[in-house]
Protein backbone atom coordinates (compact mmCIF):
# COMPACT_ATOMS: atom_id res chain seq x y z
CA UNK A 1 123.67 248.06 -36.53
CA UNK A 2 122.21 249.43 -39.88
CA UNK A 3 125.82 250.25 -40.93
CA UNK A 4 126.54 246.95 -40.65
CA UNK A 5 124.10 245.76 -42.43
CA UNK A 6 122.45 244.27 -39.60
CA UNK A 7 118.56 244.00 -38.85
CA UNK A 8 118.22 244.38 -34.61
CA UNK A 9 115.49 241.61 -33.72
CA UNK A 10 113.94 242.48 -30.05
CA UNK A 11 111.06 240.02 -29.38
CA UNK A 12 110.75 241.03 -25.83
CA UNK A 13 110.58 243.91 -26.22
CA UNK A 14 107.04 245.69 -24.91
CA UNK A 15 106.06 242.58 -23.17
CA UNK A 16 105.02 242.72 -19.72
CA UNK A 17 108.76 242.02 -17.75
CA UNK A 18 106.37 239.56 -14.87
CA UNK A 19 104.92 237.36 -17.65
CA UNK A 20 108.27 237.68 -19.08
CA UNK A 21 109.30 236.45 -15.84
CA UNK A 22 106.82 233.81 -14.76
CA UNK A 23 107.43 232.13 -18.45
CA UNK A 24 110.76 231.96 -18.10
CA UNK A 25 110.29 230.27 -14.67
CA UNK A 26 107.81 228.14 -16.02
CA UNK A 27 110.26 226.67 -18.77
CA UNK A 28 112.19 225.41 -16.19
CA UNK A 29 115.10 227.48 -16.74
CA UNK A 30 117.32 228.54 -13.69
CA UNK A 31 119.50 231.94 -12.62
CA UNK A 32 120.92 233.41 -9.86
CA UNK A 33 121.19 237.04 -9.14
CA UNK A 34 125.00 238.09 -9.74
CA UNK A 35 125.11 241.74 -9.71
CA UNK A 36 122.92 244.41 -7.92
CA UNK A 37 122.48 248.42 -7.89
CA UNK A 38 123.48 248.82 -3.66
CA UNK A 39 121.14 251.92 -4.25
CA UNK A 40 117.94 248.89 -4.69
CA UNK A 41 118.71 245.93 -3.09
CA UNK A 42 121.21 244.93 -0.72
CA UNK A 43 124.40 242.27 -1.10
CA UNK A 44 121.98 239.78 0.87
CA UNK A 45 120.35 239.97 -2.96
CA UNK A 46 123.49 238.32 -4.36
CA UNK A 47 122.97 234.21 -5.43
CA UNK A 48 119.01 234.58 -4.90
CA UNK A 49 117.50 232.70 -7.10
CA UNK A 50 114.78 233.38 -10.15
CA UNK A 51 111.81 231.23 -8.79
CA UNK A 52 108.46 230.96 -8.65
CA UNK A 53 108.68 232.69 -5.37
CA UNK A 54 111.26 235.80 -6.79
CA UNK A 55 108.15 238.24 -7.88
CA UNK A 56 106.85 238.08 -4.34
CA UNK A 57 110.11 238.92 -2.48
CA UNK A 58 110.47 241.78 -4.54
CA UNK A 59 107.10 242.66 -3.52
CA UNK A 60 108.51 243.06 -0.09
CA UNK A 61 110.79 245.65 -1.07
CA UNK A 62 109.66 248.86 0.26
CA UNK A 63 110.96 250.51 -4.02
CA UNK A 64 109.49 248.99 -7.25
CA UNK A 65 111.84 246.38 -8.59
CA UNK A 66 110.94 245.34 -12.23
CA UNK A 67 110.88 241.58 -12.08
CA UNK A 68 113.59 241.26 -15.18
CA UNK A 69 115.88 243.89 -13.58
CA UNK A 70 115.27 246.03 -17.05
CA UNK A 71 115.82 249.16 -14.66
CA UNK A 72 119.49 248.26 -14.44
CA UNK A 73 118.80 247.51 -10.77
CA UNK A 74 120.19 243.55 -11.37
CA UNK A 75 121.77 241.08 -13.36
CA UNK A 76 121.43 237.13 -13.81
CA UNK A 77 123.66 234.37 -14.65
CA UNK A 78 121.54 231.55 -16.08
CA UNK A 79 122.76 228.27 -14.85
CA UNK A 80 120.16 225.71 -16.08
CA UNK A 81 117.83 225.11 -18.85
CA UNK A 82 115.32 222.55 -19.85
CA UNK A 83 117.61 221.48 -23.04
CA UNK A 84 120.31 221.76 -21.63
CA UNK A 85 123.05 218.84 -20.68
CA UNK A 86 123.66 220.00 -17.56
CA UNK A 87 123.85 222.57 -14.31
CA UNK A 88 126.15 225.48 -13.21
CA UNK A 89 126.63 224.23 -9.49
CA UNK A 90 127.52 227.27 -7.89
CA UNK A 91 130.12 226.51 -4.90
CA UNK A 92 132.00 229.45 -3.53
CA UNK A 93 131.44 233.18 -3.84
CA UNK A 94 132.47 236.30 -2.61
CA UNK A 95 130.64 239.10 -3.08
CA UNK A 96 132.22 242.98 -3.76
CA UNK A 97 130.64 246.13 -3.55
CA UNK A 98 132.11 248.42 -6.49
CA UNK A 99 130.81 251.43 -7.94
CA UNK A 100 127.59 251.47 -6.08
CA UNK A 101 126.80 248.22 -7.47
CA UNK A 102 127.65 244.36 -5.66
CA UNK A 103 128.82 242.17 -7.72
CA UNK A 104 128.83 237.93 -6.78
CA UNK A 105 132.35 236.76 -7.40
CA UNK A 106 132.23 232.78 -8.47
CA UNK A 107 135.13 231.55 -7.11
CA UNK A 108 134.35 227.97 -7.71
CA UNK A 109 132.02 226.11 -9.78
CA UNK A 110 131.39 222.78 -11.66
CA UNK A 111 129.38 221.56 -14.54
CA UNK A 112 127.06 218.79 -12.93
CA UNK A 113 124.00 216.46 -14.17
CA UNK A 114 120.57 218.12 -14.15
């Protein structure tokens, strides 16, 4: 980036990833999970959402999970937010398992109200 002229900005960085988590939560944004390590959680993992309930079902897990997947062991796909006009309704999937990782396959989706 510096040969580019470009100044990296990283506020999130060294913040604790479950207040990280709880916040975002808390704003009343939305995601799903859409990819996941199959070496950490299993393909039942896939479309679960972020809730206020997410931190405890990781919990469950018999490895430690950081709650904002910064371990590479999951991805998101945010599909609300509190400004925004409206929700990624999430209507058909298939999931597939490549490269040790599943991935959730969106087959089809719409754009609804909030």
């Amino acid at each position: 980036m510096g040969e580019a002229g470009i100044s990296p900005v990283f506020p999130l960085w060294d913040r604790d990833t479950g207040e990280l988590i709880a916040e975002f939560v808390k704003r009343r944004f939305e995601a799903i999970i859409v990819s996941a390590r199959s070496d950490t959680l299993g393909k039942e993992w896939l479309g679960c959402p972020i809730d206020g309930d997410f931190r405890q079902k990781l919990g469950c897990l018999p490895h430690k999970i950081d709650p904002c997947g910064e371990l590479g062991e999951f991805h998101t796909l945010v599909i609300s937010g509190p400004d925004w006009p409206g929700r990624l309704k999430v209507l058909e999937t298939a999931p597939i398992e490549e490269d040790r990782h599943y991935f959730l396959n969106i087959t089809r989706w719409e754009v609804g109200e909030l």
